[in-house]
PDB file of N, CA and C in Angstrom:
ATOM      1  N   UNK A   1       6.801  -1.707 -35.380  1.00  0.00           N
ATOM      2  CA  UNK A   1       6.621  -2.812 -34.465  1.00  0.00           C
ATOM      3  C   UNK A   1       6.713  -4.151 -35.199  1.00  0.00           C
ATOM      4  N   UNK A   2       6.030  -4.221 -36.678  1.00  0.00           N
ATOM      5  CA  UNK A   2       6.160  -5.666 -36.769  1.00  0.00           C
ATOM      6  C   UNK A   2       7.690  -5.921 -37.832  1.00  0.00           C
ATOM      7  N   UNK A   3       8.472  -4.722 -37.689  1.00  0.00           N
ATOM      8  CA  UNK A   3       9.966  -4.982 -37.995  1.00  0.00           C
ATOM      9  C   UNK A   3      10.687  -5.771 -36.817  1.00  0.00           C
ATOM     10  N   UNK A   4      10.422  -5.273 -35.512  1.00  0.00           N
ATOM     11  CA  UNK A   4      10.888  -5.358 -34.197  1.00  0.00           C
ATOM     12  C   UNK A   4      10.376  -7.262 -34.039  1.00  0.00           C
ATOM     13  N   UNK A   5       9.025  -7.698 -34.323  1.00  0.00           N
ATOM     14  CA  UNK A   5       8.662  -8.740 -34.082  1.00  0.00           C
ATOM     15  C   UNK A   5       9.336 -10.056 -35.280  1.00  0.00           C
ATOM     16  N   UNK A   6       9.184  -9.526 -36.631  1.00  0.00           N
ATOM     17  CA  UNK A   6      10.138 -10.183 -37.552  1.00  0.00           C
ATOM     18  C   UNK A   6      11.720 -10.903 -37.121  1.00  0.00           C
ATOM     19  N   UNK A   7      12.575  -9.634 -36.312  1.00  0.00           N
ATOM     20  CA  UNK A   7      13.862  -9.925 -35.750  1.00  0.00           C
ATOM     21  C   UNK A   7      13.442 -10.756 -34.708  1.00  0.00           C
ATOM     22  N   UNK A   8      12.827 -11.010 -33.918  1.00  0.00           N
ATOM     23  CA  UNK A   8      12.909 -11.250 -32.345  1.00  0.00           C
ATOM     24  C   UNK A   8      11.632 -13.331 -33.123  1.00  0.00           C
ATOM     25  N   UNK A   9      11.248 -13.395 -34.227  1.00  0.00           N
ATOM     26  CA  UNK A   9      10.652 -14.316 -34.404  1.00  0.00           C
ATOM     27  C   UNK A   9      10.972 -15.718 -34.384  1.00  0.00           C
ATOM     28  N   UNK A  10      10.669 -16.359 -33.850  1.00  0.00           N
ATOM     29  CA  UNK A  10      11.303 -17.868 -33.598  1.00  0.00           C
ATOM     30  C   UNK A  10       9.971 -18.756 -33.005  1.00  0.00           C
ATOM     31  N   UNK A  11      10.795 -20.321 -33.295  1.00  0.00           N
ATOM     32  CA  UNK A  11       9.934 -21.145 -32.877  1.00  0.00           C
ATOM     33  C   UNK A  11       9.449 -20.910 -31.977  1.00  0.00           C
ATOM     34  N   UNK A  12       9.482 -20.263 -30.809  1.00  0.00           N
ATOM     35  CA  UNK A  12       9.265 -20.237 -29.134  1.00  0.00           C
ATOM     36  C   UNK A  12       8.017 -19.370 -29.537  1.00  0.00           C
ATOM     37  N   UNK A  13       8.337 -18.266 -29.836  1.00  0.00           N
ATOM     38  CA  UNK A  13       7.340 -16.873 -29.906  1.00  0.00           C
ATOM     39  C   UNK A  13       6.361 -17.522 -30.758  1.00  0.00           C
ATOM     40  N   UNK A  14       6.495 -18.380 -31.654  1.00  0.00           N
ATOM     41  CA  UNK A  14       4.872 -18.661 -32.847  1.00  0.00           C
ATOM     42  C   UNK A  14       4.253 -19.506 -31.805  1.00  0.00           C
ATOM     43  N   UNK A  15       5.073 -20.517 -31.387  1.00  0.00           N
ATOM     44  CA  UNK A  15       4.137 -21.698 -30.139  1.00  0.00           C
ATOM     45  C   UNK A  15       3.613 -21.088 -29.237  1.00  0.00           C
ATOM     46  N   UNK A  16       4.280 -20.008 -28.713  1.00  0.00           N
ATOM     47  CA  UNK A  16       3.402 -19.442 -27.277  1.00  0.00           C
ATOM     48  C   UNK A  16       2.576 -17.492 -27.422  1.00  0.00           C
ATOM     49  N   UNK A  17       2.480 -17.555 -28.800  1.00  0.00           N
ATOM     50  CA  UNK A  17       2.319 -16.273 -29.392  1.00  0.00           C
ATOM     51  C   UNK A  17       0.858 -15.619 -28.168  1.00  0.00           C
ATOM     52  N   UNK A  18       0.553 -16.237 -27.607  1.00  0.00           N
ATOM     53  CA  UNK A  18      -0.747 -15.815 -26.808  1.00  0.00           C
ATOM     54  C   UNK A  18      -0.096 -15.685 -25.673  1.00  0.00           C
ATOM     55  N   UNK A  19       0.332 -16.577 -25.058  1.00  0.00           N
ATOM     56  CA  UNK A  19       0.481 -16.503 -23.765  1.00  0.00           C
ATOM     57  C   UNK A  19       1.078 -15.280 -23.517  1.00  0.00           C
ATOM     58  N   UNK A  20       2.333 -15.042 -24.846  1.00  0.00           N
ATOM     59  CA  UNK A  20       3.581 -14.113 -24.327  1.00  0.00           C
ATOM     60  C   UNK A  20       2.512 -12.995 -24.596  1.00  0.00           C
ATOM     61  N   UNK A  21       1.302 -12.420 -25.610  1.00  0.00           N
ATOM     62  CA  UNK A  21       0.484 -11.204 -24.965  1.00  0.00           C
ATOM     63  C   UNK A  21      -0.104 -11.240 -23.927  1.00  0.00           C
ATOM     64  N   UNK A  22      -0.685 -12.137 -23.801  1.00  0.00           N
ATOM     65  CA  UNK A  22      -1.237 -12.078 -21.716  1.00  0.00           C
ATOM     66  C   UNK A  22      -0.161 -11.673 -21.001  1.00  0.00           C
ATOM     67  N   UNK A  23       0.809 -11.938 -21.396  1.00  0.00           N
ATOM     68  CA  UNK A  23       2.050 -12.304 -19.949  1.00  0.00           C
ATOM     69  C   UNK A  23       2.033 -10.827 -19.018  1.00  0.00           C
ATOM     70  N   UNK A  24       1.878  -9.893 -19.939  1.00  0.00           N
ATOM     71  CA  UNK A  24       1.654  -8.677 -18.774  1.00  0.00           C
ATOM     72  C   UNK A  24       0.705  -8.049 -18.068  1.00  0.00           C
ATOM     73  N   UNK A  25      -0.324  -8.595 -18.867  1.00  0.00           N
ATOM     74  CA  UNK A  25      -1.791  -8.412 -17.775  1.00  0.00           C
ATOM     75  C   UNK A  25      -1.742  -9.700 -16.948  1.00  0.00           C
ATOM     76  N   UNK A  26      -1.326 -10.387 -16.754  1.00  0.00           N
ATOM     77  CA  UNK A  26      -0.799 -11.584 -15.628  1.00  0.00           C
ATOM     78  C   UNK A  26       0.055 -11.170 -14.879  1.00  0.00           C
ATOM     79  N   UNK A  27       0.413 -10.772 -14.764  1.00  0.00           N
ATOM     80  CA  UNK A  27       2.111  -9.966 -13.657  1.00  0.00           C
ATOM     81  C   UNK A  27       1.302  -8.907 -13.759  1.00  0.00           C
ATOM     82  N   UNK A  28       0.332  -8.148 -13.843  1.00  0.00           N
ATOM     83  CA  UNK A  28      -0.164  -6.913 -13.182  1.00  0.00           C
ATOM     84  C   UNK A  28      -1.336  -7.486 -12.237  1.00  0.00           C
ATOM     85  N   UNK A  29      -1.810  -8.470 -12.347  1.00  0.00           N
ATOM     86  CA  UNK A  29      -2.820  -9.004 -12.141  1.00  0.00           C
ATOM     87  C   UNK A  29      -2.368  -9.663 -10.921  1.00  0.00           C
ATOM     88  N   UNK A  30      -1.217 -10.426 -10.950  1.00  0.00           N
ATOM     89  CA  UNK A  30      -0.396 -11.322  -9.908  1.00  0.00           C
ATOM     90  C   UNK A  30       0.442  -9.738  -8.833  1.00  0.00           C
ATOM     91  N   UNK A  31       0.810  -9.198  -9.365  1.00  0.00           N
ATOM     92  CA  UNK A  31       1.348  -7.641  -8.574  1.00  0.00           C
ATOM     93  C   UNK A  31       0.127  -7.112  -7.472  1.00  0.00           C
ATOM     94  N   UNK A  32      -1.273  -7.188  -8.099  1.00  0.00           N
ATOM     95  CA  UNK A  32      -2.026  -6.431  -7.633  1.00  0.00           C
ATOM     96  C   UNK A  32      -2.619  -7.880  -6.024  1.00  0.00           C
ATOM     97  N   UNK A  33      -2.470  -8.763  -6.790  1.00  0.00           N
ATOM     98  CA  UNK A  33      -3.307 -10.287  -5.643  1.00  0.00           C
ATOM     99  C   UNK A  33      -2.065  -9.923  -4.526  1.00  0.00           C
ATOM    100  N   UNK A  34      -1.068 -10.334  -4.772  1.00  0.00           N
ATOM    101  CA  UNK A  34       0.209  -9.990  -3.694  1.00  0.00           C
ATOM    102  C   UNK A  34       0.322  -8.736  -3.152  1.00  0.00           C
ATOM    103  N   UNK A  35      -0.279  -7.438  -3.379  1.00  0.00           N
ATOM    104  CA  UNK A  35      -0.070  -6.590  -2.935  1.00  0.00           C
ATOM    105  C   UNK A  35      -1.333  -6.383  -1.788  1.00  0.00           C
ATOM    106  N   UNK A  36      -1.946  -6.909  -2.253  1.00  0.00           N
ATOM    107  CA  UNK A  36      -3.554  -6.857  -1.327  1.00  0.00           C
ATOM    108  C   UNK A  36      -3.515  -7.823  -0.322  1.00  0.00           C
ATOM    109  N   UNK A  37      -2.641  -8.660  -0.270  1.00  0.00           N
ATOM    110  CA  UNK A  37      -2.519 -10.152   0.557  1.00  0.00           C
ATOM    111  C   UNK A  37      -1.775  -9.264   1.446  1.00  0.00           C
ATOM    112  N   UNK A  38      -0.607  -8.876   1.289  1.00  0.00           N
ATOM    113  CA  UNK A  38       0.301  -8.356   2.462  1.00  0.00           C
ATOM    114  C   UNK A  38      -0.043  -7.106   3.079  1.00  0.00           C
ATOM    115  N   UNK A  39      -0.885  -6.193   2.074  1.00  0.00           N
ATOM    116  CA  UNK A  39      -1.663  -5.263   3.087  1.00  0.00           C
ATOM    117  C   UNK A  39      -2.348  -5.895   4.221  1.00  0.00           C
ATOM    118  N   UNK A  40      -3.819  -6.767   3.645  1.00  0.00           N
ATOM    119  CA  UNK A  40      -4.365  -7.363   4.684  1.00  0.00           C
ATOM    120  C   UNK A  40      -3.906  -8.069   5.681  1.00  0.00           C
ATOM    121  N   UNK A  41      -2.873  -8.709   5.432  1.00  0.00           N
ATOM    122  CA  UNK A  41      -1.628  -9.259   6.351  1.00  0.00           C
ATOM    123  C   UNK A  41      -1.224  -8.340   7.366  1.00  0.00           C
ATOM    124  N   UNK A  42      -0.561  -7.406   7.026  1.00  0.00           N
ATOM    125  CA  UNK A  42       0.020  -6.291   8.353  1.00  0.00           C
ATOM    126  C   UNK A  42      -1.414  -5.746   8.645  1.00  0.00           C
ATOM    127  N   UNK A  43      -2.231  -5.488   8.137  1.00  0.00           N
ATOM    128  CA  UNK A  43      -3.538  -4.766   9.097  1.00  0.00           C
ATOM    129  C   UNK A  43      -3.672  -5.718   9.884  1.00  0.00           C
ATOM    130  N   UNK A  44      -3.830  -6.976   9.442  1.00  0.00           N
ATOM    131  CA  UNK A  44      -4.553  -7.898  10.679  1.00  0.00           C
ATOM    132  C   UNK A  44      -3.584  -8.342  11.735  1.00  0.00           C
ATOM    133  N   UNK A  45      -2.335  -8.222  11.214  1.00  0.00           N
ATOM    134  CA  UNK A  45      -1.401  -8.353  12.629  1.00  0.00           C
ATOM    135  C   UNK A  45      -0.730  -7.215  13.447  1.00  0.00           C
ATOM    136  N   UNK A  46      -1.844  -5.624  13.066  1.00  0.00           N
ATOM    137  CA  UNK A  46      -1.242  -4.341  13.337  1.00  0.00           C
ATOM    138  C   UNK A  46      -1.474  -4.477  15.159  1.00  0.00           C
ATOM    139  N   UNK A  47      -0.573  -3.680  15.808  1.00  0.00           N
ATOM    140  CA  UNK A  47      -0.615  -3.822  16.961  1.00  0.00           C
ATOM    141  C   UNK A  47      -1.723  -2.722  17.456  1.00  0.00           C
ATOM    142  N   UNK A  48      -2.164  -2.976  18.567  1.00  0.00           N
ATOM    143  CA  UNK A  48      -3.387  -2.210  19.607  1.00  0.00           C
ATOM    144  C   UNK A  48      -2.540  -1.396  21.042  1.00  0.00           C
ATOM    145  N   UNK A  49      -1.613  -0.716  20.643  1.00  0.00           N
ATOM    146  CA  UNK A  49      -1.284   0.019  21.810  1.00  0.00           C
ATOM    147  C   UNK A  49      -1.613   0.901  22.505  1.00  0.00           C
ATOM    148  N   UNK A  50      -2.982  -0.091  23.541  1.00  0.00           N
ATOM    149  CA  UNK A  50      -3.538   0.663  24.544  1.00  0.00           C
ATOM    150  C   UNK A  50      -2.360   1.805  25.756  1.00  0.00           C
ATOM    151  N   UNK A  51      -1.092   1.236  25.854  1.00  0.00           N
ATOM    152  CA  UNK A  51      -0.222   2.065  26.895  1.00  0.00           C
ATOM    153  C   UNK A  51      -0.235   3.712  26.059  1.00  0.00           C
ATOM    154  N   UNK A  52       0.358   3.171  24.993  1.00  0.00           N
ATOM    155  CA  UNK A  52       0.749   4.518  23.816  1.00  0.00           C
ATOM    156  C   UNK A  52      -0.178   5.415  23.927  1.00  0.00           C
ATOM    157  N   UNK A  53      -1.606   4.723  23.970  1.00  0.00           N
ATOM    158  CA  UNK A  53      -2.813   6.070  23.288  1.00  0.00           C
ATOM    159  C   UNK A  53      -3.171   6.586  24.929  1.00  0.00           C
ATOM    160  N   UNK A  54      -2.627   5.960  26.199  1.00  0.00           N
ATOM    161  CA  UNK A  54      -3.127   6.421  27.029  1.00  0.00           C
ATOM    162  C   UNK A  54      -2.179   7.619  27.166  1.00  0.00           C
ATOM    163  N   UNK A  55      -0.974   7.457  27.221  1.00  0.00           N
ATOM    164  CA  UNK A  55       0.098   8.470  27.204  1.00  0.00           C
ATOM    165  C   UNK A  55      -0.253   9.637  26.395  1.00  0.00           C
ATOM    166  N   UNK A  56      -1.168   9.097  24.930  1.00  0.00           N
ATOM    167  CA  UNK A  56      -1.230  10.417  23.938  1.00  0.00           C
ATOM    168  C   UNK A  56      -1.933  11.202  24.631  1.00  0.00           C
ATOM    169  N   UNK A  57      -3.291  10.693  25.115  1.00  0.00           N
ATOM    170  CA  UNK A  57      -4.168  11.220  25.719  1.00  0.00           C
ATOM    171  C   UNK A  57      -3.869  12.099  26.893  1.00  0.00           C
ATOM    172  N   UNK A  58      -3.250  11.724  27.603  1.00  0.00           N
ATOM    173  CA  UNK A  58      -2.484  12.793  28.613  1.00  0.00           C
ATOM    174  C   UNK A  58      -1.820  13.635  28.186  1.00  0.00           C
ATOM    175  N   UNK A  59      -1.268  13.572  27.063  1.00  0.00           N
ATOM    176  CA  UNK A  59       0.295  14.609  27.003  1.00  0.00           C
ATOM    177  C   UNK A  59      -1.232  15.562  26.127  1.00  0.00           C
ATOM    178  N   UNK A  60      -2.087  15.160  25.072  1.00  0.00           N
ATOM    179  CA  UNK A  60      -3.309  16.139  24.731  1.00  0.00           C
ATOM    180  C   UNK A  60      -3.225  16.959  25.643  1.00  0.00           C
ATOM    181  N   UNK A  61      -4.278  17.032  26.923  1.00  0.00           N
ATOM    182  CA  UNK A  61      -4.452  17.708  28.013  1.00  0.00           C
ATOM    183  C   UNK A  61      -3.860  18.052  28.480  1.00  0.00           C
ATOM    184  N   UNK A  62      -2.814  17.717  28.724  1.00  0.00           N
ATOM    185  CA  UNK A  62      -1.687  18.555  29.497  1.00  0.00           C
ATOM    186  C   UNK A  62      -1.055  19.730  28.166  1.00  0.00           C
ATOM    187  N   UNK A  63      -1.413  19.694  27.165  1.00  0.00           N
ATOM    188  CA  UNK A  63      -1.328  20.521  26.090  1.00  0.00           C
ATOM    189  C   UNK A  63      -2.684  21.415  26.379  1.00  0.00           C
ATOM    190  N   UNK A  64      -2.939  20.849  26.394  1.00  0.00           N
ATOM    191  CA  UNK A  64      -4.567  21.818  26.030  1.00  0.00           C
ATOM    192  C   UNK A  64      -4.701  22.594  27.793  1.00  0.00           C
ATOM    193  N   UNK A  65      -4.541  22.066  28.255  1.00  0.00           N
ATOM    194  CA  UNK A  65      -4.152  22.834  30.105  1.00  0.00           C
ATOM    195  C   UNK A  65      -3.186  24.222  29.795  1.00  0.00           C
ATOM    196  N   UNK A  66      -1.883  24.104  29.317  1.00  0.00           N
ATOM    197  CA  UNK A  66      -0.902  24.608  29.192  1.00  0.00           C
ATOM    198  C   UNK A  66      -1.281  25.649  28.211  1.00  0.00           C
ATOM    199  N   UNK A  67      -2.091  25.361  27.088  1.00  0.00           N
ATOM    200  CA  UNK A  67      -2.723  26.385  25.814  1.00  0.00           C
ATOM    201  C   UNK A  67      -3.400  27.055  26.460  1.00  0.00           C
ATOM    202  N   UNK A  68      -4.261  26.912  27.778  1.00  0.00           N
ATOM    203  CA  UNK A  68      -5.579  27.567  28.201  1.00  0.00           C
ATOM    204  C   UNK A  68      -4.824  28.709  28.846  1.00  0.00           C
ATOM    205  N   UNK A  69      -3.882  28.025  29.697  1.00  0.00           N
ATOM    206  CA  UNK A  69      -3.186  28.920  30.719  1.00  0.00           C
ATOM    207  C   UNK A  69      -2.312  30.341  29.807  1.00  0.00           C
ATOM    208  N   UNK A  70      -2.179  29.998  28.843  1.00  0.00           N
ATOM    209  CA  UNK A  70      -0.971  31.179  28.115  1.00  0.00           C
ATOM    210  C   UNK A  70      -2.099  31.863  26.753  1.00  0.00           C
ATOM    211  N   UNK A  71      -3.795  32.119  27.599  1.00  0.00           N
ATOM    212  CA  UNK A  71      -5.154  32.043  26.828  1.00  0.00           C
ATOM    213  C   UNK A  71      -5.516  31.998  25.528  1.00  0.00           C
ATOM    214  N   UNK A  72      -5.083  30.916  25.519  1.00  0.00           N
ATOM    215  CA  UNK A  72      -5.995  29.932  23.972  1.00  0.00           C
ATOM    216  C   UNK A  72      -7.218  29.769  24.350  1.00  0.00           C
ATOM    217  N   UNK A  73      -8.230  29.779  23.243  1.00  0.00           N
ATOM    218  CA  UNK A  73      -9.634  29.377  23.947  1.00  0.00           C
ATOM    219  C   UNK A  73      -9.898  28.280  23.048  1.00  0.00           C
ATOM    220  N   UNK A  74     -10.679  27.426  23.050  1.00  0.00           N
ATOM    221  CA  UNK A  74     -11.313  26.040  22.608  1.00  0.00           C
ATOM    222  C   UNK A  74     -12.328  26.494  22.367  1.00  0.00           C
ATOM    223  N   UNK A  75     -13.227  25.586  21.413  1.00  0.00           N
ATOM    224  CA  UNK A  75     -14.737  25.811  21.196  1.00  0.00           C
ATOM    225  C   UNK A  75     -15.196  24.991  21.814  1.00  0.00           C
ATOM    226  N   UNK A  76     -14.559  23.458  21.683  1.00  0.00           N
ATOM    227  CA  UNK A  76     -15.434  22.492  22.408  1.00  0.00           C
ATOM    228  C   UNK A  76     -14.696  22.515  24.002  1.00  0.00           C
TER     229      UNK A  76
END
C-alpha cells in the first residue's frame, strides 16, 4: 500500500491528506441521509386505497364461501 501511495503522491494528496480518508465514510454517510429521506418521502406520500381493499375484502369471502362449499373448514 504505501508503494501504491508513493506513485499516486502529489501536492493535492499531502494538502488534503485527511479529507481524502474521510471521503468514504462521508459518501456512506451522505448514501445512508438520502436513502432514508426518500424512503420517508414515498411512505408519506403512499396512497390509501380504500376502493382496492374493499374489493380485496370481497373477492376474500367470496373465496372463503367457495372453499367452504367444495368442504374446507376454517378455525376461525
Amino acid at each position: 500500500m504505501t508503494k501504491l501511495v508513493e506513485w499516486f503522491e502529489s501536492g493535492f494528496t499531502r494538502e488534503f491528506y485527511a479529507q481524502i480518508l474521510l471521503l468514504p465514510l462521508l459518501l456512506v454517510a451522505a448514501f445512508g441521509f438520502i436513502s432514508v429521506g426518500i424512503i420517508a418521502f414515498r411512505v408519506y406520500n403512499f396512497n390509501d386505497c380504500q376502493d382496492a381493499a374493499e374489493e380485496l375484502k370481497q373477492q376474500i369471502e367470496e373465496a372463503k364461501e367457495d372453499l367452504k362449499r367444495k368442504g374446507f373448514k376454517f378455525d376461525s
